[in-house]
N, C-alpha and C. Protein backbone atom coordinates (compact mmCIF):
# COMPACT_ATOMS: atom_id res chain seq x y z
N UNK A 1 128.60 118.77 103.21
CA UNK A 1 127.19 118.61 103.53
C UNK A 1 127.08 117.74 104.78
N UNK A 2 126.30 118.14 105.59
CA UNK A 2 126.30 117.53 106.89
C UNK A 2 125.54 116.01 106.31
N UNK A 3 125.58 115.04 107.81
CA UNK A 3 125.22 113.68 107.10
C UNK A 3 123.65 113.96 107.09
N UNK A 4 122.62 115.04 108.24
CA UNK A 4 121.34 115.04 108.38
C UNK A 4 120.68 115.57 107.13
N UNK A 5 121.58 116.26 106.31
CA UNK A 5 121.19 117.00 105.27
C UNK A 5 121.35 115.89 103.98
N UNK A 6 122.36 115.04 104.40
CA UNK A 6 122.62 113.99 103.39
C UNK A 6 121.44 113.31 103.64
N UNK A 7 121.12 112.73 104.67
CA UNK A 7 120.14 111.96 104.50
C UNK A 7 118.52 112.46 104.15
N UNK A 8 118.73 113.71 104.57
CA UNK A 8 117.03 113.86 104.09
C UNK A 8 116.75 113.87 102.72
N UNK A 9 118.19 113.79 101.85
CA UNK A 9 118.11 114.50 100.58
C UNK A 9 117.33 113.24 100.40
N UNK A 10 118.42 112.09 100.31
CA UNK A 10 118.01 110.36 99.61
C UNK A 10 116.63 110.48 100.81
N UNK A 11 116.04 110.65 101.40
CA UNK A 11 115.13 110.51 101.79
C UNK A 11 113.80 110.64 100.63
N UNK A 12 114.00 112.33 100.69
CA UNK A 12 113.11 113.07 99.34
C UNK A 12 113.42 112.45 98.24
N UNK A 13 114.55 111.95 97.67
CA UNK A 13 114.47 111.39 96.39
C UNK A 13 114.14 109.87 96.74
N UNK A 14 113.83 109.44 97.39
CA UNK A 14 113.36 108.12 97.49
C UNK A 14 111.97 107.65 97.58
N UNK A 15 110.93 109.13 98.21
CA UNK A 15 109.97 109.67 98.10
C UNK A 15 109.32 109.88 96.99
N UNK A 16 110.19 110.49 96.22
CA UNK A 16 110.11 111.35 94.39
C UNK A 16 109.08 110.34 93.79
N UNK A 17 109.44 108.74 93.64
CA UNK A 17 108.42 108.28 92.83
C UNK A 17 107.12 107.68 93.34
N UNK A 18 107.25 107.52 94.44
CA UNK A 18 106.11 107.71 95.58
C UNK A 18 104.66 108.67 94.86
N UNK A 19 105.47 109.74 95.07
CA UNK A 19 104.65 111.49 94.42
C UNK A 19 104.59 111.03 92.90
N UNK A 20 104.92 111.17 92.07
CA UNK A 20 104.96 110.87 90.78
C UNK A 20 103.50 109.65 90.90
N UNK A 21 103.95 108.42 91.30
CA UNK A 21 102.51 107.09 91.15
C UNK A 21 101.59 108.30 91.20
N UNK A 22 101.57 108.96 92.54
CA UNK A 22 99.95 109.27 92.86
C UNK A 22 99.47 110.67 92.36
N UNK A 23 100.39 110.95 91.64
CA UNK A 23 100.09 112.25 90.79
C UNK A 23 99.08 112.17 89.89
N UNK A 24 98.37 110.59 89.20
CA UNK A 24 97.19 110.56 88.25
C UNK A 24 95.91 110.19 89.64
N UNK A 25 95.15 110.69 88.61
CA UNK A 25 93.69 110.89 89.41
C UNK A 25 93.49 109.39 89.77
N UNK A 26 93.20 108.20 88.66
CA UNK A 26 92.78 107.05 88.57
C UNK A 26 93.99 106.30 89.64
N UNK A 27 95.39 106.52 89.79
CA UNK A 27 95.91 105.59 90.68
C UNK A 27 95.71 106.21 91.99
N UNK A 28 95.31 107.29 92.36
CA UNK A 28 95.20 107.79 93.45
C UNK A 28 93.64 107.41 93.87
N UNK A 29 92.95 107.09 92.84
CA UNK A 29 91.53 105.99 93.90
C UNK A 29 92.12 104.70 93.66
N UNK A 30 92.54 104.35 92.86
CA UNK A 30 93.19 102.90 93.19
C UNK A 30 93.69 102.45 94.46
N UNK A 31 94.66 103.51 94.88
CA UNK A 31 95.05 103.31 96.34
C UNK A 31 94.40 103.56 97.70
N UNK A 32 93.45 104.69 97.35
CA UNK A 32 92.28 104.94 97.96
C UNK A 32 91.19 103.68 98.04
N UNK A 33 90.91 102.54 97.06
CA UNK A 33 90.30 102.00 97.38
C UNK A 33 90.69 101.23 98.00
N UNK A 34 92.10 100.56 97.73
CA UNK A 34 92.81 99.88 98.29
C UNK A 34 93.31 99.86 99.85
N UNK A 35 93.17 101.24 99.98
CA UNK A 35 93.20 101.30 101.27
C UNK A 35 91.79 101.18 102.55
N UNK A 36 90.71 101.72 101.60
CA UNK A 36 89.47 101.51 102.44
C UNK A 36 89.01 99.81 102.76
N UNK A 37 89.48 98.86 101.42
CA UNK A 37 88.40 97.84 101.15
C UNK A 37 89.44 96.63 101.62
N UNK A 38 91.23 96.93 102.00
CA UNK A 38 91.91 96.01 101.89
C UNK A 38 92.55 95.22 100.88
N UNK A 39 93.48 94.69 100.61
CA UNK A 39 93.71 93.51 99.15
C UNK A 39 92.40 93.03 98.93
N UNK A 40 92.56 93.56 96.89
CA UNK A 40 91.54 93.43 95.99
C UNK A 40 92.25 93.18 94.47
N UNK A 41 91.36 91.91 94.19
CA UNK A 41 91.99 92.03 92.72
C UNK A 41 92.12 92.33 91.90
N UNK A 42 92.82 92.78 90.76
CA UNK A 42 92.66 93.73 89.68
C UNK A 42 91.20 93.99 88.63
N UNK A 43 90.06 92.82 89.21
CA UNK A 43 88.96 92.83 88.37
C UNK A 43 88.13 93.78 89.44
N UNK A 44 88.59 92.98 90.49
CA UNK A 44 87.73 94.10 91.81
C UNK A 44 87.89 95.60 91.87
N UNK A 45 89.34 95.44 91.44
CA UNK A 45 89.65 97.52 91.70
C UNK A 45 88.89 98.20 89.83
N UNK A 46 89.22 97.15 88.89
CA UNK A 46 87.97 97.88 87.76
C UNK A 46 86.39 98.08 87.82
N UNK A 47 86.14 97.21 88.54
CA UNK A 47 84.78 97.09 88.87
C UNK A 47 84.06 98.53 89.41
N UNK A 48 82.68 99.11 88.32
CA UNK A 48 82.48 100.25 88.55
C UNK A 48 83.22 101.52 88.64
N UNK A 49 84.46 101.50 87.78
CA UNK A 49 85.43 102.96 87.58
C UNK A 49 85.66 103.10 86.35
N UNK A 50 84.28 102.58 85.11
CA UNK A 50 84.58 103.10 83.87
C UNK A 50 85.81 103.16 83.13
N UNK A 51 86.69 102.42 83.93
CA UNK A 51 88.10 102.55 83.76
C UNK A 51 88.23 100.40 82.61
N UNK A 52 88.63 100.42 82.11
CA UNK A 52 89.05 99.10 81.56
C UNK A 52 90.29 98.53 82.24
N UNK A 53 90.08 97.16 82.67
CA UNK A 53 90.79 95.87 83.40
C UNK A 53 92.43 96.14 82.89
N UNK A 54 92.66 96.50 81.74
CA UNK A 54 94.15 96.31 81.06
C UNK A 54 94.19 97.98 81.59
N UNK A 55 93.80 98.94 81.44
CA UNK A 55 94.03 100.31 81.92
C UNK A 55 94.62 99.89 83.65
N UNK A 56 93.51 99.55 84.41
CA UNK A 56 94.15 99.71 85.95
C UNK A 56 95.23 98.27 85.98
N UNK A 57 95.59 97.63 85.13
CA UNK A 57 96.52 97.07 84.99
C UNK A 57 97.73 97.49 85.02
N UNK A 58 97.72 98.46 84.11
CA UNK A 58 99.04 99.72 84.04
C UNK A 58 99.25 100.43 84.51
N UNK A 59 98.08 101.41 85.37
CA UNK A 59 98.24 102.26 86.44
C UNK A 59 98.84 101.17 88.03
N UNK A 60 98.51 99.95 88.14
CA UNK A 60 98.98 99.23 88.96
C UNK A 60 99.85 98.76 89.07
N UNK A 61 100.67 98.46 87.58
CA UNK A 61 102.15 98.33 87.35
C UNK A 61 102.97 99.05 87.68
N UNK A 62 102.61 100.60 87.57
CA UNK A 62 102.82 101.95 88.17
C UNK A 62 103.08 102.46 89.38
N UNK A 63 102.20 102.35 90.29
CA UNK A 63 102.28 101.79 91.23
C UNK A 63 103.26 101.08 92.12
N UNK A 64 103.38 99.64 91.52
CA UNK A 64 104.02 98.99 91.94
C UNK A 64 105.64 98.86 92.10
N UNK A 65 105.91 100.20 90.60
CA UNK A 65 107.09 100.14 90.48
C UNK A 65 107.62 101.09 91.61
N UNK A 66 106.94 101.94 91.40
CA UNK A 66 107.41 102.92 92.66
C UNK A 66 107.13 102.35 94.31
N UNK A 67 106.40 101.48 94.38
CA UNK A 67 106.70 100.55 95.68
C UNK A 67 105.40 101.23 96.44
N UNK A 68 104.44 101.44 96.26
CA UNK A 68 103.45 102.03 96.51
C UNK A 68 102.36 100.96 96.99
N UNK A 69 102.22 99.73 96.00
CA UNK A 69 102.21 98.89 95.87
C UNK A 69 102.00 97.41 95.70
N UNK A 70 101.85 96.06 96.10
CA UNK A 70 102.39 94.55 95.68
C UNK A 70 101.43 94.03 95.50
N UNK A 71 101.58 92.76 94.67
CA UNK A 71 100.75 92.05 94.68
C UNK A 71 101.26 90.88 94.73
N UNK A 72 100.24 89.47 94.86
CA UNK A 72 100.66 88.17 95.07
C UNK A 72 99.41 87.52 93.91
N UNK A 73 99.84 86.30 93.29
CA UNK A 73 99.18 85.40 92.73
C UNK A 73 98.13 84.72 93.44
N UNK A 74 97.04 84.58 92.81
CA UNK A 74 95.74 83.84 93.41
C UNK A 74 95.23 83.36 92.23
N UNK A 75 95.92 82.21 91.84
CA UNK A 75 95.26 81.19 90.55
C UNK A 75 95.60 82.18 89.74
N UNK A 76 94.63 82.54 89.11
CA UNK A 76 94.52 83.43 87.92
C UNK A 76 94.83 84.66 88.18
N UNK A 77 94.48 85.16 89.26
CA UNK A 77 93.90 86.60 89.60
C UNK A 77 95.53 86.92 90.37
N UNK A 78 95.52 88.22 90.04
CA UNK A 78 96.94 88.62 91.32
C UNK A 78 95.86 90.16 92.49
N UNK A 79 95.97 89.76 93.21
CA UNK A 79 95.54 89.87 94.37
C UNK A 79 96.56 91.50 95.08
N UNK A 80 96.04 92.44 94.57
CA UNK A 80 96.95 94.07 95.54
C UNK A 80 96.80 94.27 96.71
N UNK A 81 97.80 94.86 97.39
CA UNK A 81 97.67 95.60 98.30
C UNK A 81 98.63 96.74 98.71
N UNK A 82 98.04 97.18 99.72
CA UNK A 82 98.93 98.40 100.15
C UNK A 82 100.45 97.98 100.63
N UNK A 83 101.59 98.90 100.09
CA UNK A 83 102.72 98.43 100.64
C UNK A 83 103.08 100.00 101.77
N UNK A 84 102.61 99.75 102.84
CA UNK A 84 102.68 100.51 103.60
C UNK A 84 103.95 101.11 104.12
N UNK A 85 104.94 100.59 104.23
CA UNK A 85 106.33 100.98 104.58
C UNK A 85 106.76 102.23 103.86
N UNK A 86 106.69 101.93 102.51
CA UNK A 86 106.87 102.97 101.36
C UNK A 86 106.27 103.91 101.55
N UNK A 87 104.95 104.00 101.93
CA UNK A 87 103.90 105.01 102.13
C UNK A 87 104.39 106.21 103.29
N UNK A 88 104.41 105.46 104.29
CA UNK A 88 105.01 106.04 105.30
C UNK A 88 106.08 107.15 105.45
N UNK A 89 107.04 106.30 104.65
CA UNK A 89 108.13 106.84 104.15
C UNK A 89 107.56 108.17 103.87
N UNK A 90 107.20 108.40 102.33
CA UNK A 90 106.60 109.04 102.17
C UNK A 90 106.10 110.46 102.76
N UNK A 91 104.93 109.88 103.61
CA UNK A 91 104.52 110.79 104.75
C UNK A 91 105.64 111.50 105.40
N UNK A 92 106.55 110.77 105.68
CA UNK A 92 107.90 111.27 106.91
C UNK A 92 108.01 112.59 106.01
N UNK A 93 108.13 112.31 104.57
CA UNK A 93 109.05 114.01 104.19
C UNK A 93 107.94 114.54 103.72
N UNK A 94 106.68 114.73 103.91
CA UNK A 94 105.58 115.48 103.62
C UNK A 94 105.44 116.25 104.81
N UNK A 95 105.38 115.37 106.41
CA UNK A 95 105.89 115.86 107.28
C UNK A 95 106.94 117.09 107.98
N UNK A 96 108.05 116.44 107.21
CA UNK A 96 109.10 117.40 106.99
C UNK A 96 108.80 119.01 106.37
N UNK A 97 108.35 118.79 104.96
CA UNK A 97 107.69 119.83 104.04
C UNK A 97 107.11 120.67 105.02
N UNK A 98 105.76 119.90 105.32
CA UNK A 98 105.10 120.82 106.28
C UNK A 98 105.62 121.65 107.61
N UNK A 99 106.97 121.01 107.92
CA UNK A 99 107.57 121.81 109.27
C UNK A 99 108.14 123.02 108.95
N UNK A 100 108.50 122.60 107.74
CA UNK A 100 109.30 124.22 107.39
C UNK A 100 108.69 124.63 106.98
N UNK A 101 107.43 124.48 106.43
CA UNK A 101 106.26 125.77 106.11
C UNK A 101 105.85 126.51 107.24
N UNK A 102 106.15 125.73 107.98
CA UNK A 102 105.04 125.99 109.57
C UNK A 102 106.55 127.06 109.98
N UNK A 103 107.42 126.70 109.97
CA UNK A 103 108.35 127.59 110.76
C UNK A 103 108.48 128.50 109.52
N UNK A 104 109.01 128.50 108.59
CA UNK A 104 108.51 129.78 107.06
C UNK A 104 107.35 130.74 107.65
N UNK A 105 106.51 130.21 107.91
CA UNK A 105 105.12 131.31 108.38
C UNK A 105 105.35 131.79 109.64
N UNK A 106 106.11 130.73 110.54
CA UNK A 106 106.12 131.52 112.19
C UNK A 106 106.92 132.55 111.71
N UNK A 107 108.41 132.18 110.93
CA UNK A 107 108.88 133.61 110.97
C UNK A 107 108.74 134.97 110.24
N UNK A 108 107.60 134.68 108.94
CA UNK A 108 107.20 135.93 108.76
C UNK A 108 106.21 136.43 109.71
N UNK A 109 105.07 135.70 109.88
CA UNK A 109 104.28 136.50 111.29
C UNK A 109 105.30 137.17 112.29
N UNK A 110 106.24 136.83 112.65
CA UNK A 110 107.07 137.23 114.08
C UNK A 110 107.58 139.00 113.40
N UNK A 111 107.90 138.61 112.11
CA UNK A 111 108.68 139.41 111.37
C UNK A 111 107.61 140.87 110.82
N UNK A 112 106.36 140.57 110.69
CA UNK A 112 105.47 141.57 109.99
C UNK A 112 104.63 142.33 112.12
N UNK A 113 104.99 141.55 112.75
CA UNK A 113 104.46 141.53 114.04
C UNK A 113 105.37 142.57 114.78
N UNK A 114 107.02 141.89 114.81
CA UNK A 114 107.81 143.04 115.01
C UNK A 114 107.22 144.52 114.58
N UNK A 115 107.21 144.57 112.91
CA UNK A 115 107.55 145.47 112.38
C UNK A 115 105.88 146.80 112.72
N UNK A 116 105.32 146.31 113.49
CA UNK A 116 104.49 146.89 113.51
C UNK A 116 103.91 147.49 114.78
């Protein structure tokens, strides 16, 4: 296996739980809010999502494990935010995904285009 092929693999699997966090509806506005409003604390991200404080507790644990992500202590309160690096990451092989779709489609168009 070449090393470019080696590396995209651990790329995508490093990605894997990335996809997995944001696969539920509720952590995917979590991060969505998180991303519009900046670090917010776990009472702030329940606030108005019908959702209960110990619920986005666990979806944030979730989160966090997959590096999606962090938080820091503030007295009482622990304080989230976006862990952007991870994210990115992320993006890179969604990126990827999308290139070989894009070249997948150039070459059937080329191919149904020939043939006609």
């Amino acid at each position: 296996m070449s090393a470019r092929r080696s590396a995209k693999r651990a790329a995508f699997a490093e990605a894997a739980p990335v996809f997995a966090a944001l696969g539920a509806a509720t952590r995917l506005k979590v991060v969505s809010r998180l991303c519009s409003g900046g670090p917010t604390s776990t009472a702030g991200l329940s606030q108005g999502t019908g959702v209960t404080r110990q619920a986005i507790t666990k979806h944030l644990d979730t989160l966090e494990a997959a590096g999606v992500v962090r938080s820091n202590r503030a007295g009482r309160e622990r304080i989230w935010e976006i862990e952007t690096a991870r994210l990115a990451k992320a993006k890179r092989c969604l990126d990827e995904i999308g290139a070989q779709w894009d070249a997948a489609i150039n070459r059937l168009r080329a191919l149904v285009e020939d043939s006609s």
